[in-house]
C-alpha atoms as a PDB file:
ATOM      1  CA  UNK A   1       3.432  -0.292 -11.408  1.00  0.00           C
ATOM      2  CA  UNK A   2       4.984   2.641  -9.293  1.00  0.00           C
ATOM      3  CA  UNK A   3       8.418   3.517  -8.452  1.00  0.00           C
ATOM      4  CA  UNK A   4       8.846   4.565  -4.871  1.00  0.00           C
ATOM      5  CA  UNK A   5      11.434   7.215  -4.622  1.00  0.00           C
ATOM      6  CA  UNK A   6      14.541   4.563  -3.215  1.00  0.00           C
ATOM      7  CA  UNK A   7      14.067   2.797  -6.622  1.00  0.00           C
ATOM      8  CA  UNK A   8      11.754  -0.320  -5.461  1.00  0.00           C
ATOM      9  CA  UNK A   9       8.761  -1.021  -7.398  1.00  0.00           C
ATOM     10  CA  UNK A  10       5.558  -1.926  -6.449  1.00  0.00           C
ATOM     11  CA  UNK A  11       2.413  -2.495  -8.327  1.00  0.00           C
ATOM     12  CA  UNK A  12      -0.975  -1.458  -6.846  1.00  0.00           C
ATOM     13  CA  UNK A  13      -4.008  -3.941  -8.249  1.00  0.00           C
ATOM     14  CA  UNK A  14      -7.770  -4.200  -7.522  1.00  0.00           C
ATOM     15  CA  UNK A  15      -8.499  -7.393  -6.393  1.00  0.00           C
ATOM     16  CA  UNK A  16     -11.784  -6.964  -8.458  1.00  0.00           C
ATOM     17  CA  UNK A  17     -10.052  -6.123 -11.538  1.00  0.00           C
ATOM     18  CA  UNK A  18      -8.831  -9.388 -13.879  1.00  0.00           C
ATOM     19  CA  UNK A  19      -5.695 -10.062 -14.269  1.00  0.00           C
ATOM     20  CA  UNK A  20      -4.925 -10.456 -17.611  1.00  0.00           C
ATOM     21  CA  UNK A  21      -1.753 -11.143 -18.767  1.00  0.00           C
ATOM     22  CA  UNK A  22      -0.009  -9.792 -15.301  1.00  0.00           C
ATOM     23  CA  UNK A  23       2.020 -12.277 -14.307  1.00  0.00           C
ATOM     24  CA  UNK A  24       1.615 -13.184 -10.053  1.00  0.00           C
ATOM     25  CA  UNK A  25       3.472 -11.655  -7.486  1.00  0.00           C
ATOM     26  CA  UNK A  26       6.074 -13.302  -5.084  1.00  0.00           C
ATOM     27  CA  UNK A  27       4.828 -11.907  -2.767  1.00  0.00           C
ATOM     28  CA  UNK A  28       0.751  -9.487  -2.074  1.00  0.00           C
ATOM     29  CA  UNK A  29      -0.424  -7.344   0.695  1.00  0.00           C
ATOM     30  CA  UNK A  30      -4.681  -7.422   0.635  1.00  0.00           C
ATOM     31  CA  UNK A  31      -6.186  -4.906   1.975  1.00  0.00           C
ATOM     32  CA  UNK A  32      -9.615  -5.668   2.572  1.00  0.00           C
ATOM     33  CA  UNK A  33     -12.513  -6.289   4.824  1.00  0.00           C
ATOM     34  CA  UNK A  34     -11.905 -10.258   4.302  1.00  0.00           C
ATOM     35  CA  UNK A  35      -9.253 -12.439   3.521  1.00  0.00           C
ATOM     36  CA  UNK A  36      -9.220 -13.621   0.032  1.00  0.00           C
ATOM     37  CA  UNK A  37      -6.938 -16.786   0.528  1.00  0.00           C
ATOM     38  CA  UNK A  38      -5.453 -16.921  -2.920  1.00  0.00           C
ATOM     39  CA  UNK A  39      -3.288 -20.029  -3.959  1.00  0.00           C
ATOM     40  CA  UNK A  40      -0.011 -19.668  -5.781  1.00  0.00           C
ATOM     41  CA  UNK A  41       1.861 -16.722  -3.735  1.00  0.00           C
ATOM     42  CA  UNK A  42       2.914 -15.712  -0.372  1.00  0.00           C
ATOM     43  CA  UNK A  43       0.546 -12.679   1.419  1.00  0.00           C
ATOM     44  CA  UNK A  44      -0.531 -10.598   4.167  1.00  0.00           C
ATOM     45  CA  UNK A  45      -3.958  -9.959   4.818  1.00  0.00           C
ATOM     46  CA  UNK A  46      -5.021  -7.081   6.915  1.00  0.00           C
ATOM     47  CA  UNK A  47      -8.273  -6.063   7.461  1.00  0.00           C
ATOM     48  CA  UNK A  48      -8.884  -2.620   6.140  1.00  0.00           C
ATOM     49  CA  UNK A  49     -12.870  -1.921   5.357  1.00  0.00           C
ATOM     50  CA  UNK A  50     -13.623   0.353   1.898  1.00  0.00           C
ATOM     51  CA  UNK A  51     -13.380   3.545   2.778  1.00  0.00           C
ATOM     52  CA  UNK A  52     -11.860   3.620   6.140  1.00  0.00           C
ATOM     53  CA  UNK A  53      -8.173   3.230   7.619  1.00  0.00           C
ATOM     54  CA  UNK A  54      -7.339  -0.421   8.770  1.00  0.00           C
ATOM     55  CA  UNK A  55      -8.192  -1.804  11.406  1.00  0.00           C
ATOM     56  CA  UNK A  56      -5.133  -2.419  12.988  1.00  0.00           C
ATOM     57  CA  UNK A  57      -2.530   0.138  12.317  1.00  0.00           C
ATOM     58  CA  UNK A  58       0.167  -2.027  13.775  1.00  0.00           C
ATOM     59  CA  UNK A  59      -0.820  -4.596  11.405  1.00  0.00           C
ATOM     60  CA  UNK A  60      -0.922  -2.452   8.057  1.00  0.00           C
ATOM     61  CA  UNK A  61       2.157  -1.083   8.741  1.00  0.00           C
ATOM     62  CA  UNK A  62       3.973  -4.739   9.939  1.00  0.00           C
ATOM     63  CA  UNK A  63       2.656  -5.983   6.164  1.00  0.00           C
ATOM     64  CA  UNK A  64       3.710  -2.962   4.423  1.00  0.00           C
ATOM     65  CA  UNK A  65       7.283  -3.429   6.310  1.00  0.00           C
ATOM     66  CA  UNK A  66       7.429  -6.639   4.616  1.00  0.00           C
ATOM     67  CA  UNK A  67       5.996  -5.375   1.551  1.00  0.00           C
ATOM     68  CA  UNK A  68       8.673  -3.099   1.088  1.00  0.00           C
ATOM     69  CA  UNK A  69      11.469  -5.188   2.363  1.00  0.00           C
ATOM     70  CA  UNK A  70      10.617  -7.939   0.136  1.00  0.00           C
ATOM     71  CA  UNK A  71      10.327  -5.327  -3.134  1.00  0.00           C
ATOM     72  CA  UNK A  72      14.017  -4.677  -2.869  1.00  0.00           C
ATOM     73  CA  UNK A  73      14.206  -8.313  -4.977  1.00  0.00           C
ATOM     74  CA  UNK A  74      10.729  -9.523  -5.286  1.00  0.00           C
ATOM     75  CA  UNK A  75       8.105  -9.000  -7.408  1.00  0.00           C
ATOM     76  CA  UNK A  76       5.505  -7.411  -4.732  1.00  0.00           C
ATOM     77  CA  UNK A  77       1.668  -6.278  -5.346  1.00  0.00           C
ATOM     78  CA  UNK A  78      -0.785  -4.076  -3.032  1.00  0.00           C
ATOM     79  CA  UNK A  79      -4.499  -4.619  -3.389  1.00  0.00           C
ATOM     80  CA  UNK A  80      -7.936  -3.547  -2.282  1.00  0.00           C
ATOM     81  CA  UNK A  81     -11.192  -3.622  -3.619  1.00  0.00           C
ATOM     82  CA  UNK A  82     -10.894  -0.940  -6.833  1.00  0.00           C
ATOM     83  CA  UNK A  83      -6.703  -0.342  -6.334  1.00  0.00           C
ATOM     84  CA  UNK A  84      -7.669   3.291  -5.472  1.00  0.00           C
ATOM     85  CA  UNK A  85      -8.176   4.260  -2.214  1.00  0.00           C
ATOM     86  CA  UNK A  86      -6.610   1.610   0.753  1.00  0.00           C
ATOM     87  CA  UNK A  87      -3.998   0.919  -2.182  1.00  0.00           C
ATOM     88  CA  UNK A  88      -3.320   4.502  -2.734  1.00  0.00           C
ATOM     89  CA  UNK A  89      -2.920   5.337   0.982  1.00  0.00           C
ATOM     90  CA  UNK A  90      -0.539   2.134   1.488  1.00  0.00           C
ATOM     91  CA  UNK A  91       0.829   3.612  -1.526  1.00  0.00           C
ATOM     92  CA  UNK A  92       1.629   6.434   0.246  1.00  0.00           C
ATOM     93  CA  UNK A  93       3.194   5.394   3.367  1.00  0.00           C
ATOM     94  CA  UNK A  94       5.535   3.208   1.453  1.00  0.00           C
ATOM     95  CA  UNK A  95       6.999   6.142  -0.163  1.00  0.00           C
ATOM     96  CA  UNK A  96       7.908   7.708   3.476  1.00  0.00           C
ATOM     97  CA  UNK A  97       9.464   4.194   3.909  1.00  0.00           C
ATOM     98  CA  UNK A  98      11.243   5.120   0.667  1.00  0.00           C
ATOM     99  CA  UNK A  99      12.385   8.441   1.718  1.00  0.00           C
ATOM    100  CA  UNK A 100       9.679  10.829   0.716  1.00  0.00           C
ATOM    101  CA  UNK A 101       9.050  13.673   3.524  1.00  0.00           C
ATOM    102  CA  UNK A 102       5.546  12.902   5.631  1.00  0.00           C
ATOM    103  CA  UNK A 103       4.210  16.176   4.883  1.00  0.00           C
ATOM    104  CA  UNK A 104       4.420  14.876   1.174  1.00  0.00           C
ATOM    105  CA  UNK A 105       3.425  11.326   1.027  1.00  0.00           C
ATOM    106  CA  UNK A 106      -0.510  12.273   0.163  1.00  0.00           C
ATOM    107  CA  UNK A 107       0.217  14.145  -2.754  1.00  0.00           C
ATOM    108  CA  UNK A 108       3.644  11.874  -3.831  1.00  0.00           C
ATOM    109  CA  UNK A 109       0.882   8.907  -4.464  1.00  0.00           C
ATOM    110  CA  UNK A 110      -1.677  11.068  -6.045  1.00  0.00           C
ATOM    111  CA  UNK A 111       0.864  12.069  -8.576  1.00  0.00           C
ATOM    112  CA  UNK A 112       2.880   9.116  -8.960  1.00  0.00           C
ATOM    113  CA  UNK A 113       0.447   6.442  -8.147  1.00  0.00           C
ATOM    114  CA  UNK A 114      -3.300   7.382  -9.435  1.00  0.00           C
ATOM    115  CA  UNK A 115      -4.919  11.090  -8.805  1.00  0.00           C
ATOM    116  CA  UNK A 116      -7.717   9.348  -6.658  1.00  0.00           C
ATOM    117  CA  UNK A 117      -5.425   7.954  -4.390  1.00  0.00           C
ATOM    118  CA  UNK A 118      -6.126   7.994  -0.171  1.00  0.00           C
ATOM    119  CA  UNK A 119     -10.210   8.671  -1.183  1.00  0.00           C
ATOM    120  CA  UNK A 120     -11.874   9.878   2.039  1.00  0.00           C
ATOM    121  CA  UNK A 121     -10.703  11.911   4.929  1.00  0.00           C
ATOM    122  CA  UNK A 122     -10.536   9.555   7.291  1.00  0.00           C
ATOM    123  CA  UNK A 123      -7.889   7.618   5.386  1.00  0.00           C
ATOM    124  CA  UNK A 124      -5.984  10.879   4.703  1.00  0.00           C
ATOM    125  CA  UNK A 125      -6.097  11.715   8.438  1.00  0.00           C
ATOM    126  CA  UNK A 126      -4.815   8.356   9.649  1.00  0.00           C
ATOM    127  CA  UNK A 127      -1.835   8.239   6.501  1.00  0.00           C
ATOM    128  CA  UNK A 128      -1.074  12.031   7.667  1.00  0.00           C
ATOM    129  CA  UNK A 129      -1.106  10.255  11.222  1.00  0.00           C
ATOM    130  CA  UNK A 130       0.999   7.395  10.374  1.00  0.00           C
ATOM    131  CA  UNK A 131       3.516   8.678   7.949  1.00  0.00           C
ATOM    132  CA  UNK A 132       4.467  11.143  10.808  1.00  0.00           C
ATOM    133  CA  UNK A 133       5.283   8.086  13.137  1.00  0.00           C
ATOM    134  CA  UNK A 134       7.395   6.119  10.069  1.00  0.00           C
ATOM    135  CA  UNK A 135       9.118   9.874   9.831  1.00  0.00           C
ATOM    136  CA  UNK A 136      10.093  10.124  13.230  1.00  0.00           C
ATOM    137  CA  UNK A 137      11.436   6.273  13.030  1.00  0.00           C
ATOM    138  CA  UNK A 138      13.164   6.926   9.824  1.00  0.00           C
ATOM    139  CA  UNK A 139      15.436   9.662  11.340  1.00  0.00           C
END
C-alpha cells in the first residue's frame, strides 16, 4: 500500500503474485499486455507490454484518472505482471496527480513505492514525458 502525497492510498499488486489474505479492491487498473477479465470488481484494462510504456497514453492516463478519483473513497489496486515496473511508473504519475512536482515523480515512487520502480528507460522517458503534461494541466 502507498500513500500518494494528497493522502489517497493506493496499493500496487502483481497480478502474478497470490493474494493471500488481501482482501479485493472496489475498484483495479491492469496493466498488461492482455486483459485478465477478473470476476468480483470493477477495472480498467490497458494494454501496457513488460517493459515498455503503454500503448495508448491517452488510455493509461484516462484509467489512472479514474484510479485516482475513485481512491479518494474506494479501495483501489494497480497491477502488472511483477508490481514493479508498469506499476511503479503508474505509481508515479499518480503522485503528480497528487501534487508531487514532475521533475520528482521518478524518484517519489522509487522511495515511497518500491526502489525498482519505472524499470527501463523507455518507461522513465515516457513517465518524464507524461508527468510534464499532468504538470502543465495541474496548474
Amino acid at each position: 500500500m502507498v500513500e500518494l502525497p494528497d493522502g489517497r492510498r493506493i496499493r500496487g499488486a502483481g497480478s502474478r503474485r497470490p493474494r493471500c489474505a488481501v482482501p479485493p479492491p472496489d475498484f483495479a487498473v491492469f496493466l498488461l499486455g492482455r486483459d485478465p477479465a477478473p470476476e468480483g470488481w470493477e477495472y480498467r484494462w490497458v494494454r501496457w507490454r513488460d517493459f515498455r510504456p503503454p500503448d495508448s497514453t491517452e488510455e493509461a492516463l484516462a484509467a489512472l484518472r479514474e484510479a485516482w478519483e475513485r481512491a479518494d473513497e474506494q479501495r483501489v489496486e494497480i497491477a502488472c505482471g511483477g508490481g514493479i515496473g508498469r506499476t511503479g511508473s503508474a505509481v508515479a504519475l499518480l503522485a503528480v496527480m497528487s501534487g508531487t512536482e514532475p521533475e520528482r515523480a521518478v524518484s517519489w515512487a522509487r522511495t515511497h513505492y518500491h526502489r525498482r520502480a519505472v524499470e527501463t528507460r523507455r518507461q522513465r522517458r515516457w513517465v518524464e514525458a507524461t508527468a510534464r503534461t499532468i504538470g502543465a494541466h495541474r496548474d
